[in-house]
C-alpha atoms as a PDB file:
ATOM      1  CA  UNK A   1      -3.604  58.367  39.801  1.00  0.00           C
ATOM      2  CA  UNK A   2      -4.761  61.385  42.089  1.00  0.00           C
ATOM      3  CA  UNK A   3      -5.962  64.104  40.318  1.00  0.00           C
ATOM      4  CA  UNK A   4      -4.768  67.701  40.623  1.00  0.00           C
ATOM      5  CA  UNK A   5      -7.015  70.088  42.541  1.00  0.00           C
ATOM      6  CA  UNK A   6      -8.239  73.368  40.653  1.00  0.00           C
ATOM      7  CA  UNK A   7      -5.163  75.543  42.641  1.00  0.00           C
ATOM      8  CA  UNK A   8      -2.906  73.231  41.850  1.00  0.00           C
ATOM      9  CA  UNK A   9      -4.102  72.907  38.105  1.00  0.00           C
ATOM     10  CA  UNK A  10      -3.434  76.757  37.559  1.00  0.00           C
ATOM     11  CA  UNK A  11      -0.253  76.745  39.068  1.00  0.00           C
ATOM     12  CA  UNK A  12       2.039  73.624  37.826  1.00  0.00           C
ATOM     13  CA  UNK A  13       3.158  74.133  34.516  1.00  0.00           C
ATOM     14  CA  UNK A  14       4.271  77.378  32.383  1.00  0.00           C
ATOM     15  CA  UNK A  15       4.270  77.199  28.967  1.00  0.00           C
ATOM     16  CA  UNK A  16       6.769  79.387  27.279  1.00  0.00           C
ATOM     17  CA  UNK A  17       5.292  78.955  23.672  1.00  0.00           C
ATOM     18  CA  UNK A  18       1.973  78.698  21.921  1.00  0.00           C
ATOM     19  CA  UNK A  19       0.366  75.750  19.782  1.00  0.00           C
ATOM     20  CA  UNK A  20       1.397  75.798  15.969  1.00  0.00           C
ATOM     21  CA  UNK A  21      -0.437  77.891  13.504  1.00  0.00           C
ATOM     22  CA  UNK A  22      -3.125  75.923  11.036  1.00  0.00           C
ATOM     23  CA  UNK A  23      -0.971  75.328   8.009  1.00  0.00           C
ATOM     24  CA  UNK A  24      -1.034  78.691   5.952  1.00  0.00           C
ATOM     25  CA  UNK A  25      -3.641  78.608   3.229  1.00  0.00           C
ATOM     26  CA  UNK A  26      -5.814  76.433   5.283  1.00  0.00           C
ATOM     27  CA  UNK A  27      -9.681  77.959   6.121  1.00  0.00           C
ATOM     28  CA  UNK A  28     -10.172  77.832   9.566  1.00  0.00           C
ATOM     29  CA  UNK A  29     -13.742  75.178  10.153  1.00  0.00           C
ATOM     30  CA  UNK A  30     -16.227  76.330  12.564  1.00  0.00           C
ATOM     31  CA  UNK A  31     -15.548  77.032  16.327  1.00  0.00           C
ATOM     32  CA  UNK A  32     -15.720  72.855  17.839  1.00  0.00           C
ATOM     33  CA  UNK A  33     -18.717  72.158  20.411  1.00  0.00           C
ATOM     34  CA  UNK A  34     -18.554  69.200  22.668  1.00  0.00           C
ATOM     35  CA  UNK A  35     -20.565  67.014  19.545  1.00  0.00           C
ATOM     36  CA  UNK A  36     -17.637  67.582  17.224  1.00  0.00           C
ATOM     37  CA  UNK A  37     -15.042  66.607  19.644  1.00  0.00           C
ATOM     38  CA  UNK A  38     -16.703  63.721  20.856  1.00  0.00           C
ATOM     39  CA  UNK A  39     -17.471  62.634  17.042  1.00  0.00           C
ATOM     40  CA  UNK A  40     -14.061  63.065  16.431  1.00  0.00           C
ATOM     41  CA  UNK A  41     -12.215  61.373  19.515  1.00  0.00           C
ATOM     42  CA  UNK A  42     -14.574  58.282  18.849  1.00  0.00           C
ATOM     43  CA  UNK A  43     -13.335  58.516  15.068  1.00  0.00           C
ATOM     44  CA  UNK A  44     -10.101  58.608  16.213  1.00  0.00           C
ATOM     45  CA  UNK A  45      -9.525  56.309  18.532  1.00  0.00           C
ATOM     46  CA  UNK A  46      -7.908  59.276  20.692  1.00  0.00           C
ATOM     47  CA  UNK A  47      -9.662  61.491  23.612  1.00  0.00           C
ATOM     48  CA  UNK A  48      -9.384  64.919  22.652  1.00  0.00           C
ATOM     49  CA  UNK A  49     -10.776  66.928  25.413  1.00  0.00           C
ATOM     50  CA  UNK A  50      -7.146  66.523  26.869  1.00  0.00           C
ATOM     51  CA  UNK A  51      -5.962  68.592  24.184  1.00  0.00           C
ATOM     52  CA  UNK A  52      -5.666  72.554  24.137  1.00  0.00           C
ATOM     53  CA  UNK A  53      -8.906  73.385  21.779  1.00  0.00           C
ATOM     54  CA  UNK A  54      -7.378  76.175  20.432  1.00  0.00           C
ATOM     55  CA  UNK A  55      -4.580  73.145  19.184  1.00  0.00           C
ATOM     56  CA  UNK A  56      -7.312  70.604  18.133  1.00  0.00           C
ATOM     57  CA  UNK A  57      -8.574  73.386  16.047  1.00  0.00           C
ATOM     58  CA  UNK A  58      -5.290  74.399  13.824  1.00  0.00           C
ATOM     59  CA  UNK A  59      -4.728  70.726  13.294  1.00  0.00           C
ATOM     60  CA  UNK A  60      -8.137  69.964  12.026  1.00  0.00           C
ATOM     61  CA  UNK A  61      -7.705  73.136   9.666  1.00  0.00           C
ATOM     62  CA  UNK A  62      -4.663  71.757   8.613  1.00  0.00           C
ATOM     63  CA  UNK A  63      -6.345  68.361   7.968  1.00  0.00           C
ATOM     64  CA  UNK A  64      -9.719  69.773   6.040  1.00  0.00           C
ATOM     65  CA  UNK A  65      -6.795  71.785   3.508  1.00  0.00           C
ATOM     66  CA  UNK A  66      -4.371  68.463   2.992  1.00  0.00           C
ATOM     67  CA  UNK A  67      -7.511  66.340   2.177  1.00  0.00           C
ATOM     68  CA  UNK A  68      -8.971  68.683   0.244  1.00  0.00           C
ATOM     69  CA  UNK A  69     -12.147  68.471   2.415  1.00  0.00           C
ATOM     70  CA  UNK A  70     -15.253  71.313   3.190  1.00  0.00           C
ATOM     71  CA  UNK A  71     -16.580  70.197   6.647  1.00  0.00           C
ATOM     72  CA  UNK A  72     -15.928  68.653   9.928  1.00  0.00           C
ATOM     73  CA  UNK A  73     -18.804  65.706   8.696  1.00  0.00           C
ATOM     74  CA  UNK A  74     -16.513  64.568   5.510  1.00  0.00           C
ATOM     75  CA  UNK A  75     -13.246  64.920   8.230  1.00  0.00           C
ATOM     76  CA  UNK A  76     -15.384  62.405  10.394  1.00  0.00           C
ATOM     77  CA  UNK A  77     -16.738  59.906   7.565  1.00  0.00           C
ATOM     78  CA  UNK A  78     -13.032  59.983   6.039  1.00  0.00           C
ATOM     79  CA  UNK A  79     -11.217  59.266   9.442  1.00  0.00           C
ATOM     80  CA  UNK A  80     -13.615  56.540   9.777  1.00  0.00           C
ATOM     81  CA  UNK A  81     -12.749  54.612   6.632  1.00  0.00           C
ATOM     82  CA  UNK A  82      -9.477  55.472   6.237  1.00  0.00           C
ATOM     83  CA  UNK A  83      -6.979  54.169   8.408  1.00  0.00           C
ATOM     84  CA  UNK A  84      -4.103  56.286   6.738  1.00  0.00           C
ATOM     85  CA  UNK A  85      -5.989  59.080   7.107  1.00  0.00           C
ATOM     86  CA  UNK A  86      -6.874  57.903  11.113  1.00  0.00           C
ATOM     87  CA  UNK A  87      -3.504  57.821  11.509  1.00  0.00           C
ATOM     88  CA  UNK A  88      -2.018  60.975   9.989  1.00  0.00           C
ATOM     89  CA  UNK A  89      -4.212  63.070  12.044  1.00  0.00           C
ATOM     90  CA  UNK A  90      -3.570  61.055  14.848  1.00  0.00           C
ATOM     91  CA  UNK A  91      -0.010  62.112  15.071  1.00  0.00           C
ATOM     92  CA  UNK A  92      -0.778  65.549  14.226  1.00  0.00           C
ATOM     93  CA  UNK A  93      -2.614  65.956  16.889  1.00  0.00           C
ATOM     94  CA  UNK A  94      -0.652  64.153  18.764  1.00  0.00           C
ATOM     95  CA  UNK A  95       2.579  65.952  17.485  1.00  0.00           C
ATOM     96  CA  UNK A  96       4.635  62.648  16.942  1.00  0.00           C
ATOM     97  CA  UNK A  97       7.565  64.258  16.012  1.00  0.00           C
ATOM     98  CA  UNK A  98      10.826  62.913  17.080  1.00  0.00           C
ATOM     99  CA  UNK A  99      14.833  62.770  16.050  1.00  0.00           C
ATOM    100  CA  UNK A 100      18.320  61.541  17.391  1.00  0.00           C
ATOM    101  CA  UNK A 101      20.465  64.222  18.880  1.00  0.00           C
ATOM    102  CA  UNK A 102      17.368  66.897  19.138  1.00  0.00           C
ATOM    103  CA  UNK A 103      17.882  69.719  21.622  1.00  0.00           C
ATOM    104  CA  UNK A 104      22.096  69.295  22.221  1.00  0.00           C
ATOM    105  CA  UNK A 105      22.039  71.358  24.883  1.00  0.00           C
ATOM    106  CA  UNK A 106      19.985  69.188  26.999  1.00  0.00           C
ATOM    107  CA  UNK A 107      21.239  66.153  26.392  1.00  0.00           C
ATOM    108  CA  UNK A 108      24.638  67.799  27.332  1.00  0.00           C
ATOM    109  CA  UNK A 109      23.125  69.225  30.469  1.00  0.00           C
ATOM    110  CA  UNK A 110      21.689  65.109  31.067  1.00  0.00           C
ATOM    111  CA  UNK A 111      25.086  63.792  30.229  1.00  0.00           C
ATOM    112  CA  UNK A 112      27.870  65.987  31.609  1.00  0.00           C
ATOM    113  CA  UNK A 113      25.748  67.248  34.655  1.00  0.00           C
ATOM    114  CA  UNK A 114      22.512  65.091  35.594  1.00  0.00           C
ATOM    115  CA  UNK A 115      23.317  61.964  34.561  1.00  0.00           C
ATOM    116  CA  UNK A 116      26.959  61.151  36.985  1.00  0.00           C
ATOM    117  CA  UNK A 117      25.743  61.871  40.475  1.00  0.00           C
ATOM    118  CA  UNK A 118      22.978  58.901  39.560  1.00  0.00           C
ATOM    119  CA  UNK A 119      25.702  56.938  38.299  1.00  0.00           C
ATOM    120  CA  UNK A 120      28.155  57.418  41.118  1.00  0.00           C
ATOM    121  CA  UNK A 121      25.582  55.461  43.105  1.00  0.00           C
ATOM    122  CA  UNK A 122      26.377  52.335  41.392  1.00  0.00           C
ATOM    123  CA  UNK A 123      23.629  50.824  40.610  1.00  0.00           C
ATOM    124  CA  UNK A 124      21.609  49.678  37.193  1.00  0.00           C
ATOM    125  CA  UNK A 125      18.788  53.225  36.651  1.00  0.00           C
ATOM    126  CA  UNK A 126      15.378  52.841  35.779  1.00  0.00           C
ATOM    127  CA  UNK A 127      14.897  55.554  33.160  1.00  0.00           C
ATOM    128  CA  UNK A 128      11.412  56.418  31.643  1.00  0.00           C
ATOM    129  CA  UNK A 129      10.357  58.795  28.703  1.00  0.00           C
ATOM    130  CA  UNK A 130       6.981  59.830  28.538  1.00  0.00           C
ATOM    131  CA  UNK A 131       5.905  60.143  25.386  1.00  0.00           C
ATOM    132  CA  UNK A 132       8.572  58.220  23.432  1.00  0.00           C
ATOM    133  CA  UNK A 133       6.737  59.162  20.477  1.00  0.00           C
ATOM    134  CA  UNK A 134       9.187  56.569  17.877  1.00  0.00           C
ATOM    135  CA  UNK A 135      12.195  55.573  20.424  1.00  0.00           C
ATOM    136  CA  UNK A 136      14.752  58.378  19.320  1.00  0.00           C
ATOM    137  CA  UNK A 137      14.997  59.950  22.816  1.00  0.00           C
ATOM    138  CA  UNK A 138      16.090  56.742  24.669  1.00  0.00           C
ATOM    139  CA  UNK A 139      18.343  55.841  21.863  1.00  0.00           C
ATOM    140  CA  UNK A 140      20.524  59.017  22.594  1.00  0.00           C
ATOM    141  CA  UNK A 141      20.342  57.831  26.099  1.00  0.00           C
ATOM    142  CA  UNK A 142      21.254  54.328  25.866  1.00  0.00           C
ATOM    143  CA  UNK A 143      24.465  55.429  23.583  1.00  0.00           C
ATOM    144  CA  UNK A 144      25.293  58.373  26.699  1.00  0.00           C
ATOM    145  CA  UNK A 145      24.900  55.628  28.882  1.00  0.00           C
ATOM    146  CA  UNK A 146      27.694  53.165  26.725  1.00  0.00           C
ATOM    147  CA  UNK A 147      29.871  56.165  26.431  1.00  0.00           C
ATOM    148  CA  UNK A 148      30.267  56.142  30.373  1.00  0.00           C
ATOM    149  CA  UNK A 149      30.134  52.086  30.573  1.00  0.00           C
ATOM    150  CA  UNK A 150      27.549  52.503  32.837  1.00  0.00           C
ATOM    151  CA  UNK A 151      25.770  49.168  34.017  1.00  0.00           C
ATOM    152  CA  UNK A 152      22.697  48.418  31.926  1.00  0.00           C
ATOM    153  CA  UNK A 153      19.893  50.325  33.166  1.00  0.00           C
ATOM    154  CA  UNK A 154      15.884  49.651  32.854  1.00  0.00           C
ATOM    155  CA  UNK A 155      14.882  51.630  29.658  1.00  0.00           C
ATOM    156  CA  UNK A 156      11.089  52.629  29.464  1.00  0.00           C
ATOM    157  CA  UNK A 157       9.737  54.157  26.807  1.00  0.00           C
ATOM    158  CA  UNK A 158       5.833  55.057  26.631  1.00  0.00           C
ATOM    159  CA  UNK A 159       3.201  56.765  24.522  1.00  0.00           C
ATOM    160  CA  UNK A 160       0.206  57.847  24.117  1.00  0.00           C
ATOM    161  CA  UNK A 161       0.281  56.255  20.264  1.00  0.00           C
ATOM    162  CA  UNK A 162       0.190  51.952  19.682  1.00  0.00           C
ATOM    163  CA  UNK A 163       1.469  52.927  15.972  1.00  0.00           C
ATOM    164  CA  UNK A 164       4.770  55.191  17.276  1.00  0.00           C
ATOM    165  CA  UNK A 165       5.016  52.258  19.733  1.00  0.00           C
ATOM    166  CA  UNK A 166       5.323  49.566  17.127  1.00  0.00           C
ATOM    167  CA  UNK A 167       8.108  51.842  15.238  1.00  0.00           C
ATOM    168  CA  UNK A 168      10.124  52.154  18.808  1.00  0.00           C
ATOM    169  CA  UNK A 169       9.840  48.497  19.477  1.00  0.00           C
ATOM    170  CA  UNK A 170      11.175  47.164  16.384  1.00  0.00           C
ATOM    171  CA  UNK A 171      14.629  49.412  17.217  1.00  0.00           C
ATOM    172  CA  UNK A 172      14.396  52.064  14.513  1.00  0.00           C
ATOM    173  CA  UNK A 173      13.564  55.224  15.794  1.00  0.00           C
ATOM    174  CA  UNK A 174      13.989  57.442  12.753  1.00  0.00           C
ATOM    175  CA  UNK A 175      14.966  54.502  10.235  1.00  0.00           C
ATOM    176  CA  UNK A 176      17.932  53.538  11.132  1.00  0.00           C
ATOM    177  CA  UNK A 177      19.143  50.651  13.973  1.00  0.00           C
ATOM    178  CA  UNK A 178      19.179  52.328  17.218  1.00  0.00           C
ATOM    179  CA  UNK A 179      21.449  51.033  20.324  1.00  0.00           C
ATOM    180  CA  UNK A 180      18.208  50.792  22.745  1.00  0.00           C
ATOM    181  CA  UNK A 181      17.567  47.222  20.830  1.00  0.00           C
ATOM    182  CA  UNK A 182      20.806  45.873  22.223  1.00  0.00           C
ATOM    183  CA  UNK A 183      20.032  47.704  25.657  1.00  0.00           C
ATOM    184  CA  UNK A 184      16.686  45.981  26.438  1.00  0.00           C
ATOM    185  CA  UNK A 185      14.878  48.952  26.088  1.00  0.00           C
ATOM    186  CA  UNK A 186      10.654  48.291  26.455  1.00  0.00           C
ATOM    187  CA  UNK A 187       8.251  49.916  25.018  1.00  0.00           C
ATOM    188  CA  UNK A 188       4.457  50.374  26.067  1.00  0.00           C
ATOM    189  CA  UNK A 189       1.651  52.375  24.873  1.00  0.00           C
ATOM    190  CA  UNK A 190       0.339  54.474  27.813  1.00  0.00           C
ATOM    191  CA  UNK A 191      -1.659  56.957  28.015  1.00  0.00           C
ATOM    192  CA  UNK A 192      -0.331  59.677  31.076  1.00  0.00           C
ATOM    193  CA  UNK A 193      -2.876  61.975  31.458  1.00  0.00           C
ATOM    194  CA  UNK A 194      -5.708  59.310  32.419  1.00  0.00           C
ATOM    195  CA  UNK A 195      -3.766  56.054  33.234  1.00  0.00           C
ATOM    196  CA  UNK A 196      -1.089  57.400  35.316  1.00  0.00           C
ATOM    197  CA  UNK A 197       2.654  56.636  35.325  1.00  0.00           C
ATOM    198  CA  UNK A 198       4.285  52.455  35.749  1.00  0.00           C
ATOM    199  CA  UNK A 199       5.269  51.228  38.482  1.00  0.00           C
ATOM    200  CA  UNK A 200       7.908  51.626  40.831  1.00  0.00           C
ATOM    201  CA  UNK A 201      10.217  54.605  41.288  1.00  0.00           C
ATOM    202  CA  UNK A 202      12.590  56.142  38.405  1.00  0.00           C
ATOM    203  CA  UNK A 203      15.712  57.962  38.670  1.00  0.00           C
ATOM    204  CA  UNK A 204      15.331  60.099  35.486  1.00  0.00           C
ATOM    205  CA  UNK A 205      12.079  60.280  33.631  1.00  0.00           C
ATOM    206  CA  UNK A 206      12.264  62.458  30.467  1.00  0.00           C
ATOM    207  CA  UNK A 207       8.756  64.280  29.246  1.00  0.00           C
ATOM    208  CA  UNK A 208       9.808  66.835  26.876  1.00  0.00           C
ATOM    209  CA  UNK A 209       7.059  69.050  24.738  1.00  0.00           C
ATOM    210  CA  UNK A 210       4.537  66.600  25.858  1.00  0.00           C
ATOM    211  CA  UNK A 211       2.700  68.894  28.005  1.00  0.00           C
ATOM    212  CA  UNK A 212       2.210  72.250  25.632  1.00  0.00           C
ATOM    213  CA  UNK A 213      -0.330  70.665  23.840  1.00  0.00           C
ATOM    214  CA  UNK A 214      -2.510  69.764  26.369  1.00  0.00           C
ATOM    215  CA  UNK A 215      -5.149  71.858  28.125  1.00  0.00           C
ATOM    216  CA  UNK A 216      -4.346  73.285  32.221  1.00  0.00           C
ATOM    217  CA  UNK A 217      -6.326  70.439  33.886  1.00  0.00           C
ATOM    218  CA  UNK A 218      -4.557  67.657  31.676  1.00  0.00           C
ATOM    219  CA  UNK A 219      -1.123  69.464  32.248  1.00  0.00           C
ATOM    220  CA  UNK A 220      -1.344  69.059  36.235  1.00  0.00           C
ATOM    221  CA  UNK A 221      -2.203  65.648  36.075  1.00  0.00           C
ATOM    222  CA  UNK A 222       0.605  64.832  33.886  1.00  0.00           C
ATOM    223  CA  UNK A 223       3.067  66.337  36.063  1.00  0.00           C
ATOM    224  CA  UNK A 224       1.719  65.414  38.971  1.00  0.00           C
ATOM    225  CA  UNK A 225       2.294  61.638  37.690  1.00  0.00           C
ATOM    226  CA  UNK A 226       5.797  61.987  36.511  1.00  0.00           C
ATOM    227  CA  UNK A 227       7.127  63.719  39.119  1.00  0.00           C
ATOM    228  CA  UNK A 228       5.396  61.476  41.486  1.00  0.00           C
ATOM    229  CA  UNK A 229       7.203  58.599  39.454  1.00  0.00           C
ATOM    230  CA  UNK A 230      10.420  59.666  40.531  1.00  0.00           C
ATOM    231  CA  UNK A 231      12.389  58.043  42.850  1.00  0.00           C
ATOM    232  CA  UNK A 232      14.442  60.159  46.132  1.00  0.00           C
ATOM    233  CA  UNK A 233      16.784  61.932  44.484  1.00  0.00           C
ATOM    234  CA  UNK A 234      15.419  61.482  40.655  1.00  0.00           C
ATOM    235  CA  UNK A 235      15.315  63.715  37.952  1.00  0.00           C
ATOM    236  CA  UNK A 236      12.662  65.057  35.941  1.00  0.00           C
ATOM    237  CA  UNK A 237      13.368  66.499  32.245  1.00  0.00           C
ATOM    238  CA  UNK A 238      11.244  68.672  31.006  1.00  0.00           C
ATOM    239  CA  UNK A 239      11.083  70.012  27.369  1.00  0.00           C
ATOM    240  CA  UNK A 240      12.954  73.736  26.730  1.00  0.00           C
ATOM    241  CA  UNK A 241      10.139  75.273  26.435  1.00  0.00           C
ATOM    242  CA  UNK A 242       8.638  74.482  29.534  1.00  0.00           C
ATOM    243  CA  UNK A 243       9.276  74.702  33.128  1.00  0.00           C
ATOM    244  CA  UNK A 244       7.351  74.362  35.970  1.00  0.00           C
ATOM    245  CA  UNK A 245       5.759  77.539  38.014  1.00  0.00           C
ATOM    246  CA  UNK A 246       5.495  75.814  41.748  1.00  0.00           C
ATOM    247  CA  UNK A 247       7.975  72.843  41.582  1.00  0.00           C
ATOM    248  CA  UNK A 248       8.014  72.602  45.236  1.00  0.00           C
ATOM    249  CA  UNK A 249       3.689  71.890  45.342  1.00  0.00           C
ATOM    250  CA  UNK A 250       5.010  68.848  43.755  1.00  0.00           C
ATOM    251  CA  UNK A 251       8.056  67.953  46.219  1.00  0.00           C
ATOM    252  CA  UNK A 252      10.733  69.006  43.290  1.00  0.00           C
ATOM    253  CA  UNK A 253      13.862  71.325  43.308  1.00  0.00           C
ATOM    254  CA  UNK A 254      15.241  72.619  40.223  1.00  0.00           C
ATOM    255  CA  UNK A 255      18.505  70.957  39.215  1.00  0.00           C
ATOM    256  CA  UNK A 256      19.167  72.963  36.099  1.00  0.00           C
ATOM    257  CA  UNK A 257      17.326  74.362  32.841  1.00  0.00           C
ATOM    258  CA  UNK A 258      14.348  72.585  32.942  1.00  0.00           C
ATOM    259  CA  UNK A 259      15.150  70.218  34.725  1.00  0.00           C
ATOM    260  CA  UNK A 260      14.085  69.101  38.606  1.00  0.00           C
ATOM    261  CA  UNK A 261      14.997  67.045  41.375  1.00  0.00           C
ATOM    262  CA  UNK A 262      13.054  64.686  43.975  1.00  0.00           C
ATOM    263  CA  UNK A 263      14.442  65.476  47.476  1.00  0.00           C
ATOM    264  CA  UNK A 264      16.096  62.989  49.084  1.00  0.00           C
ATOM    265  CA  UNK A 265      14.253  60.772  51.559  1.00  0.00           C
END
């Protein structure tokens, strides 16, 4: 994927909210260098120099207090041995967290307002979400979609995790059956930020509070790809705590709260 220049990098994203706190008790470890990071991406399996520092930071805080450990070293040796371990601070870093029916108010916006003039057009969509995380987000989708016996559309669901992608693929996104099975949704495991969006064009890609944990340069190239995924006339969701400062450096419009639309060819 092209990579964002430095003006566009400061420009493209707002955040409207900060990082979560460490978790209270926990002792804050010393400041990382570029050796710690490194140590710890290799450990993890999971390139942290995307992330915002000052996020990479609270969540290794938050690790050193849960397993009861002194020093970035032990963190290191443990997340090496330990896959369940490996994997919890994995997702916390990654903020995994999903669950069906979060944020009403934009899947009312995607339903009542964003989602008909796509389907008015007749055809079978190609919907993406970036950063699936477990498959929760495209099973509300898939079940909007039934409501309106829409034809069946092209469900893609990615992230930057292979374990939240096993949990989406098997069709239970928060442990219980979810109608994306029955819809052919896919999953993948990609990672946005370095490997760019799939292929092809999409008429709604969702990437909600994917991008305020990540660091400016990261940020721009994730939008960059997602709205360049879009097809004329698409729609980009973004989470509601984000927006985007310059949508137009990016050939977007805003079509409602958060929310932005690819001009038509």
């Amino acid at each position: 994927m092209a990579r964002a220049s430095t003006g566009e990098t400061a420009r493209s994203v707002t955040i409207l909210h900060s990082a979560p706190r460490p978790l209270a008790g926990a002792a804050p470890p010393p400041p990382a260098d570029g050796t710690r990071i490194g140590a710890l991406s290799r450990a993890l399996g999971l390139d942290l120099t995307d992330f915002r520092p000052e996020h990479v930071q609270a969540r290794v805080a938050g690790a050193l207090a849960r397993e009861g450990l002194g020093d970035w070293d032990a963190l290191f040796r443990l997340a090496h041995r330990d896959p369940a371990t490996r994997t919890r601070l994995r997702r916390s870093i990654a903020i995994s967290f999903t669950a069906r029916g979060r944020d009403p108010e934009q899947l009312a916006l995607l339903e009542r307002r964003l989602l008909p003039p796509l389907l008015a057009e007749g055809r079978a969509l190609r919907i993406w979400s970036a950063g699936c995380s477990t498959g929760a987000e495209l099973c509300d989708l898939a079940e909007a979609l039934a409501r309106r016996d829409a034809r069946p559309a092209r469900l893609l669901g990615s992230d930057l995790l292979e374990e939240n992608v096993a949990v989406a693929s098997a069709g239970h996104a928060d442990g219980r059956p979810c109608a994306c099975a029955g819809a052919g949704a896919r999953y993948e495991q990609r990672d946005v930020v370095r490997g760019g969006a799939p292929g092809g064009r999409w008429d709604l890609v969702l990437c909600r509070n994917v991008a305020i944990y990540l660091d400016v340069r990261a940020r721009a190239r994730l939008h960059a790809a997602v709205a360049g995924a879009l097809a004329p006339g698409g729609i980009l969701m973004l989470g509601r705590s984000e927006r985007l400062a310059d949508p137009a450096s990016l050939g977007l419009e805003r079509a409602g709260p958060h929310a932005y639309r690819r001009a038509s060819a």
